[in-house]
Protein backbone atom coordinates (compact mmCIF):
# COMPACT_ATOMS: atom_id res chain seq x y z
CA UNK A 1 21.17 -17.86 -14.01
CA UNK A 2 23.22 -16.35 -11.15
CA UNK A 3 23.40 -17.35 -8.21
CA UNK A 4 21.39 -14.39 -6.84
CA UNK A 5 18.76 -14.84 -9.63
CA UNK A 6 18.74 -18.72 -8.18
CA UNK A 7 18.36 -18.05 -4.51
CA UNK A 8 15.23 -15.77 -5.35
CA UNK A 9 13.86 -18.33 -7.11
CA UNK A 10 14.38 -20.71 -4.27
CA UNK A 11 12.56 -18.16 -2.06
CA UNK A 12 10.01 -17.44 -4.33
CA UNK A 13 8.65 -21.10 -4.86
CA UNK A 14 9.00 -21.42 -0.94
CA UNK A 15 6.78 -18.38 -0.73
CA UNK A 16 4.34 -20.06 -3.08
CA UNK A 17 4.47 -23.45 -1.04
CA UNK A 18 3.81 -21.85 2.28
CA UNK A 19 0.18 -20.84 0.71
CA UNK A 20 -2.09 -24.09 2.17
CA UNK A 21 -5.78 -23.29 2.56
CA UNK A 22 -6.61 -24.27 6.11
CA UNK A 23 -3.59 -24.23 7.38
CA UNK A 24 -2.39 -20.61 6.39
CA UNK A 25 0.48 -18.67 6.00
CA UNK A 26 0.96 -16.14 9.17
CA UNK A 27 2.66 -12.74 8.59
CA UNK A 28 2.67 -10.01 11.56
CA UNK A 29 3.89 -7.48 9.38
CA UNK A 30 7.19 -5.91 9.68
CA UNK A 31 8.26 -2.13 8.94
CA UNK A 32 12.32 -2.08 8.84
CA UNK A 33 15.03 -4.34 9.45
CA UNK A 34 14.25 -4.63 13.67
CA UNK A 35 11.09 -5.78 13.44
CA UNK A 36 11.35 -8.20 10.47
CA UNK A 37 14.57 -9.61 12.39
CA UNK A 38 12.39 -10.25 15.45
CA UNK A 39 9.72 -12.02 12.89
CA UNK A 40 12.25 -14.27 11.34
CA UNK A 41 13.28 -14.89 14.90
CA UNK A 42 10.02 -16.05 16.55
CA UNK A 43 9.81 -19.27 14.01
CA UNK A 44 7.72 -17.54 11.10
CA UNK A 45 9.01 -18.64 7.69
CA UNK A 46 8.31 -15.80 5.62
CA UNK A 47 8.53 -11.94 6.44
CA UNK A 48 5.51 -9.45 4.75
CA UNK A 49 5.70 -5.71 5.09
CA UNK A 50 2.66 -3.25 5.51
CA UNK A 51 3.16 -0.02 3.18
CA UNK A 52 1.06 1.78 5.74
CA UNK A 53 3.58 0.60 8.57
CA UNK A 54 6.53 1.61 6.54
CA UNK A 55 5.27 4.48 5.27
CA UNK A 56 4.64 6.03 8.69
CA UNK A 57 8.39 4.37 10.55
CA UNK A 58 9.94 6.93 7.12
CA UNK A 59 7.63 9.96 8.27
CA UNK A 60 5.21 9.69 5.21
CA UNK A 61 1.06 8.75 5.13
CA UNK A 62 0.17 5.64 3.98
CA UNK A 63 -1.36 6.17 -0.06
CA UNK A 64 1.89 6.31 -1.81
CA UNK A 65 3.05 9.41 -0.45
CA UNK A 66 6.39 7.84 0.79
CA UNK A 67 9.28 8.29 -2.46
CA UNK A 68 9.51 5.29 -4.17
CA UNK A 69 13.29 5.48 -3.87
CA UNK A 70 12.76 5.08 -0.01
CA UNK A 71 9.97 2.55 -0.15
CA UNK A 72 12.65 0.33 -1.98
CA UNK A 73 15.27 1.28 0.01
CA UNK A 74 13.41 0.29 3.09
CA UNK A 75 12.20 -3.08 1.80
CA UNK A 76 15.62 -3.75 0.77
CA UNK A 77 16.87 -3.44 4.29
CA UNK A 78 14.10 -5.54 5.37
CA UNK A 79 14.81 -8.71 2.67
CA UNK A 80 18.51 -7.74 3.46
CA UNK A 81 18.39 -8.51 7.09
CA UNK A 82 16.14 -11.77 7.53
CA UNK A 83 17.24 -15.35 5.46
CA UNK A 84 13.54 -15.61 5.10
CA UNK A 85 11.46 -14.93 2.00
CA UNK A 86 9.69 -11.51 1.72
CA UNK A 87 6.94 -10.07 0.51
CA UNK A 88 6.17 -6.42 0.51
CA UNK A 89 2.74 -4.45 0.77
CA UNK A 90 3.46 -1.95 -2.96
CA UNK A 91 0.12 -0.50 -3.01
CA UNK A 92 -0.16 0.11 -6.19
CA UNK A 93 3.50 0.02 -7.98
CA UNK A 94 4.10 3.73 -7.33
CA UNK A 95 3.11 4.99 -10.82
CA UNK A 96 6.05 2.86 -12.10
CA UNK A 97 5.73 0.62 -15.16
CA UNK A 98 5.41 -3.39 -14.62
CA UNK A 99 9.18 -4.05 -16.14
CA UNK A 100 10.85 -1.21 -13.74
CA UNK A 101 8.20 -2.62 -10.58
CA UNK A 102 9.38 -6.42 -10.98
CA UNK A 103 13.27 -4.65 -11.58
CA UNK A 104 13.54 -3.13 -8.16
CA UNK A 105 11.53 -5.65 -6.59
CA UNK A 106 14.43 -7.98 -7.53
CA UNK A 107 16.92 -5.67 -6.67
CA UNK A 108 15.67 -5.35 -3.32
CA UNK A 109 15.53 -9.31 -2.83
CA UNK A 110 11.86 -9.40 -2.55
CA UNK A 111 9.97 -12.31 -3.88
CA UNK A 112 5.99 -11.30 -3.68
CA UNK A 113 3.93 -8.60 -3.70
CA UNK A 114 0.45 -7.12 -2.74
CA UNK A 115 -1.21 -4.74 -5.53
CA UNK A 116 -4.44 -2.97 -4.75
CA UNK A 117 -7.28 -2.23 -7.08
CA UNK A 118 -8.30 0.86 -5.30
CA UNK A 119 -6.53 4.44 -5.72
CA UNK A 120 -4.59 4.89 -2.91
CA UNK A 121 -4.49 8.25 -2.93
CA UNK A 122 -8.23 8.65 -3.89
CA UNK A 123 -9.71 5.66 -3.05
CA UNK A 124 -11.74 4.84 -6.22
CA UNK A 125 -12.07 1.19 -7.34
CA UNK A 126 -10.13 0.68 -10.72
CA UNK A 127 -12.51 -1.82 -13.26
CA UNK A 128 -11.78 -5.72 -12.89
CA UNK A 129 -10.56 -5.37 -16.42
CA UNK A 130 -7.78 -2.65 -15.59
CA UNK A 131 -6.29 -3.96 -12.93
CA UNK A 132 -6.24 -7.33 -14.55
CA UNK A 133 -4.29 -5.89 -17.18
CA UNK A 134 -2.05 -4.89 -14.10
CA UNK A 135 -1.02 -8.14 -13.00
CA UNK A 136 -0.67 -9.98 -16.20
CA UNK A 137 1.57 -7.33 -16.87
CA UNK A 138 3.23 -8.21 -13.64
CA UNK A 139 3.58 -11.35 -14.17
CA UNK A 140 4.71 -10.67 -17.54
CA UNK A 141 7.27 -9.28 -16.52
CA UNK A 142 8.67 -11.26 -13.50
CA UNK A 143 7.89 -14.34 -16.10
CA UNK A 144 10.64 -12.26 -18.61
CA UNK A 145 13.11 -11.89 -15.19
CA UNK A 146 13.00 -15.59 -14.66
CA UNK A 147 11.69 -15.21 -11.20
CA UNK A 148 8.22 -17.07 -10.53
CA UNK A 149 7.37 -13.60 -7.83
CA UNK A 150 3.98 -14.03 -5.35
CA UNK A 151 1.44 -11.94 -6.26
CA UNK A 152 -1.00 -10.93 -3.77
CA UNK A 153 -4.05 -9.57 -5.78
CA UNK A 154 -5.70 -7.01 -3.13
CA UNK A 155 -9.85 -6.06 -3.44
CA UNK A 156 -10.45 -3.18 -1.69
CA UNK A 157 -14.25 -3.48 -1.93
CA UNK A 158 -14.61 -4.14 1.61
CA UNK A 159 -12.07 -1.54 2.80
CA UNK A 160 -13.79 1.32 0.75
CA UNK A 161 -17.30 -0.14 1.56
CA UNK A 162 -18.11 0.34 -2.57
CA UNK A 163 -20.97 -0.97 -3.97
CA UNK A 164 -24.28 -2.55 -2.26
CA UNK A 165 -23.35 -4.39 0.58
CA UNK A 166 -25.61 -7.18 -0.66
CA UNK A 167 -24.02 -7.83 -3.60
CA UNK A 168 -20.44 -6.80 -2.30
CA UNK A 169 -19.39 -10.19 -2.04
CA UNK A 170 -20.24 -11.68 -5.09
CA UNK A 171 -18.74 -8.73 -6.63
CA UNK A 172 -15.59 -9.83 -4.88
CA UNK A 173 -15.34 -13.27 -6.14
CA UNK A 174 -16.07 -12.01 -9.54
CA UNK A 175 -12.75 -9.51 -8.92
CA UNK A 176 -11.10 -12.86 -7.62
CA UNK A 177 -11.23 -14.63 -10.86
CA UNK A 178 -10.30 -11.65 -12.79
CA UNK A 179 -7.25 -11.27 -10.83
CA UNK A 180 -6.33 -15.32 -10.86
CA UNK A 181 -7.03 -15.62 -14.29
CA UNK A 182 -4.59 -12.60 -14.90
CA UNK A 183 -1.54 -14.51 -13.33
CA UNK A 184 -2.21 -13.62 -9.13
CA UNK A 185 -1.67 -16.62 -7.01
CA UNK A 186 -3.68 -15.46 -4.33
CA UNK A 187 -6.47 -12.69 -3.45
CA UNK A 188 -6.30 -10.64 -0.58
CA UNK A 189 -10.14 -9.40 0.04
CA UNK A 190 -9.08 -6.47 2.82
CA UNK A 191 -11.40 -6.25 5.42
CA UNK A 192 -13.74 -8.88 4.81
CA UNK A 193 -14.17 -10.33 8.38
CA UNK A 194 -17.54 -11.29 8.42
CA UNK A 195 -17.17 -15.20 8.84
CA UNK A 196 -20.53 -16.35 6.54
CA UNK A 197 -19.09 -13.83 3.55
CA UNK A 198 -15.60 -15.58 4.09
CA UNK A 199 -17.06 -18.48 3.57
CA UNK A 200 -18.84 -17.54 0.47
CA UNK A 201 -15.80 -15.74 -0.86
CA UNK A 202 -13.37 -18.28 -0.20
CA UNK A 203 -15.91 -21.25 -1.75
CA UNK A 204 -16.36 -19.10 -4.83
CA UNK A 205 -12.84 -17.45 -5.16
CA UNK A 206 -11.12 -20.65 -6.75
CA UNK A 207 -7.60 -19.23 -5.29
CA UNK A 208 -5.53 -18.94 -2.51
CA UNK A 209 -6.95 -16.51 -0.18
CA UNK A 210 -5.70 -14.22 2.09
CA UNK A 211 -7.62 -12.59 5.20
CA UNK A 212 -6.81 -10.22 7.81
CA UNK A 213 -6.46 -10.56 11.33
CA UNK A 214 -7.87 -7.57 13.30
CA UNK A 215 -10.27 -6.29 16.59
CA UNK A 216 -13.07 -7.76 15.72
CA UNK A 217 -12.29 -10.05 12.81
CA UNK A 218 -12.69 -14.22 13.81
CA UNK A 219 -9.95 -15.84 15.37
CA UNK A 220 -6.64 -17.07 13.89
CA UNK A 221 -7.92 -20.72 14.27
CA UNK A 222 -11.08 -19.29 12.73
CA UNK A 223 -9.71 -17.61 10.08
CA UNK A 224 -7.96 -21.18 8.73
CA UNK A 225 -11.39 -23.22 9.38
CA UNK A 226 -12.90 -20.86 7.02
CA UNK A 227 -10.38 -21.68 4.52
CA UNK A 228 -7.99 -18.90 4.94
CA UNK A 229 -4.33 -19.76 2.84
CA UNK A 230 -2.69 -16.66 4.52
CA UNK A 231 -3.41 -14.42 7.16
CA UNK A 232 -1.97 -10.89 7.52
CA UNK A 233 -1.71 -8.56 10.30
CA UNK A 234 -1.42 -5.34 8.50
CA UNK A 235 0.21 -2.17 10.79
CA UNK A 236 -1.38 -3.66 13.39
CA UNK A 237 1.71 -4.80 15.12
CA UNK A 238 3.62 -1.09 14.42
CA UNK A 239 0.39 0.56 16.11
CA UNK A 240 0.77 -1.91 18.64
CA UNK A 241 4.85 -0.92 19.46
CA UNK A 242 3.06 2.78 18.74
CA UNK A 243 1.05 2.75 21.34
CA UNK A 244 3.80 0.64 24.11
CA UNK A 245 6.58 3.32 23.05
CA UNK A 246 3.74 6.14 23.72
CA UNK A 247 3.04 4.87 26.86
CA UNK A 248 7.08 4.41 27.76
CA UNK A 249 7.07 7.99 27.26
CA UNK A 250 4.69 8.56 29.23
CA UNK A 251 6.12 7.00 32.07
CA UNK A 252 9.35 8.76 31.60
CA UNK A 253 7.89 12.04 31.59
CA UNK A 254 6.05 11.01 35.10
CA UNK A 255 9.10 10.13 36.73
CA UNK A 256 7.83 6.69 36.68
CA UNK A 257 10.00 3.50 36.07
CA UNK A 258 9.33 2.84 32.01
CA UNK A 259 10.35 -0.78 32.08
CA UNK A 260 7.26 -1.96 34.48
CA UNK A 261 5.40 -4.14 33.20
CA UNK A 262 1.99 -2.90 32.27
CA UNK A 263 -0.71 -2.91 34.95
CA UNK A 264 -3.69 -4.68 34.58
C-alpha cells in the first residue's frame, strides 16, 4: 500500500467514526478551496461539498450539467487544501462506470460520497433494486481499490414529493435497507424535516442517518435528539455568502460603505 493509498484509508475510517447517532456529524458544505479552508478552520473535522454549490461557484446548474472533468477538478482542490477528510455531493456518478467513479474519487483525495436515486436531470425515482445495484457496485469497487470510501445513500422521495405522502415514509425506510444492505453506511433521506417522520425513519432505517438542516427544518440540537448521525447543510451556506456578496454590491453601487455591518 502507498503511503497515499494509507493516508486515505486513515481518513476514510475517521470519516466512518465521526458517524454517532445522537451526536452527529456537522458539515456546512463547502464549494472550493476558500470555503472548505474556513470549515476546517472553525473546528469541524470533516469537510462535505454540495454539487449544487459547486456546480453554480463553476457557472453550471446543479443536475450534472457541470463537466465531470471540472467537478473532479474542483473537489480535488477542495480535499487538496484542508488536512481534513472529505466527502463530496456526486449526484449521481456523472454517467461514469463504478471502477472509473471510485478511480477519480481517489485521485482527487476524497474519501465518501453522496449518490442519489433520483435523475438529476429529470427527476424520476430509479427502482430500490437499481440503485442498489449502484452502490454494491460502488462498494465493489472501492472494496477492489483497498479504500473502505463513505457512502452516503441519498432518497430523494421527499425532495421530489413522489409517491403518497402517507406512505412516503415507509417507502423510505424500505429504500434505506435496500441501500444498507447494498454496502451504504449511511442514508441521507433529503428533505425529510418533519420531526414525527424522522423519528419513524430513523427507528426503522437500521443505519446511520443523515438529515438536513434548513428554514424550517428542527433545530441542530433537534435534529441529534431525533437520532440524526450527520447533519448537512446543503448550498445553504453558498446562498448565504450569495446573498451577503449581493448585498456588498449593492452597497458599492450606492456609494455606501460595503464593510458595515448589516442593519438590523
Amino acid at each position: 500500500m502507498t503511503e497515499n493509498s494509507s493516508t486515505l484509508v486513515e481518513r476514510a475510517d475517521a470519516l466512518r467514526a465521526l458517524h454517532k447517532t445522537g451526536d452527529p456529524l456537522v458539515l456546512p458544505n463547502a464549494w472550493d478551496a476558500g470555503s472548505a479552508r474556513a470549515v476546517a478552520a472553525a473546528g469541524f473535522p470533516a469537510v462535505a461539498t454540495s454539487s449544487a454549490a459547486v456546480a453554480e461557484s463553476l457557472g453550471y446548474a446543479d443536475g450534472e450539467a457541470t463537466p465531470v472533468d471540472e467537478m473532479f477538478a474542483a473537489v480535488a482542490r477542495i480535499a487538496r487544501a484542508v488536512p481534513v477528510p472529505v466527502t463530496a455531493d456526486l449526484e449521481r456518478g456523472y454517467g461514469l462506470s463504478p471502477a472509473e467513479l471510485v478511480e477519480r474519487m481517489l485521485a482527487a483525495g476524497v474519501v465518501g460520497c453522496n449518490l442519489e436515486d433520483s435523475d438529476p436531470r429529470t427527476g424520476a425515482l430509479y427502482d430500490v433494486e437499481e440503485q442498489a445495484d449502484l452502490l454494491a457496485a460502488v462498494r465493489a469497487a472501492a472494496d477492489a481499490a483497498g479504500v473502505p470510501l463513505v457512502l452516503n445513500a441519498r432518497i430523494d422521495l421527499y425532495l421530489r414529493e413522489a409517491g403518497d405522502p402517507a406512505g412516503r415514509t415507509a417507502e423510505a425506510v424500505g429504500r434505506a435497507r435496500g441501500y444498507r444492505a447494498a454496502g451504504a453506511d449511511c442514508v441521507y433521506p433529503i428533505f425529510l424535516t418533519d420531526p414525527e417522520q424522522i423519528a419513524e425513519f430513523v427507528a426503522g432505517a437500521d443505519a446511520p442517518v443523515n438529515l438536513v438542516f434548513k428554514p424550517g427544518a428542527p433545530s441542530l440540537a433537534e435534529l441529534a435528539r431525533l437520532g440524526a448521525a450527520r447533519v448537512s447543510y446543503g448550498a445553504g451556506p453558498y446562498a448565504a455568502v450569495k446573498a451577503r456578496t449581493a448585498a456588498l454590491l449593492d452597497a458599492v453601487r450606492a456609494g455606501r460603505n460595503p464593510y458595515a455591518p448589516p442593519s438590523a
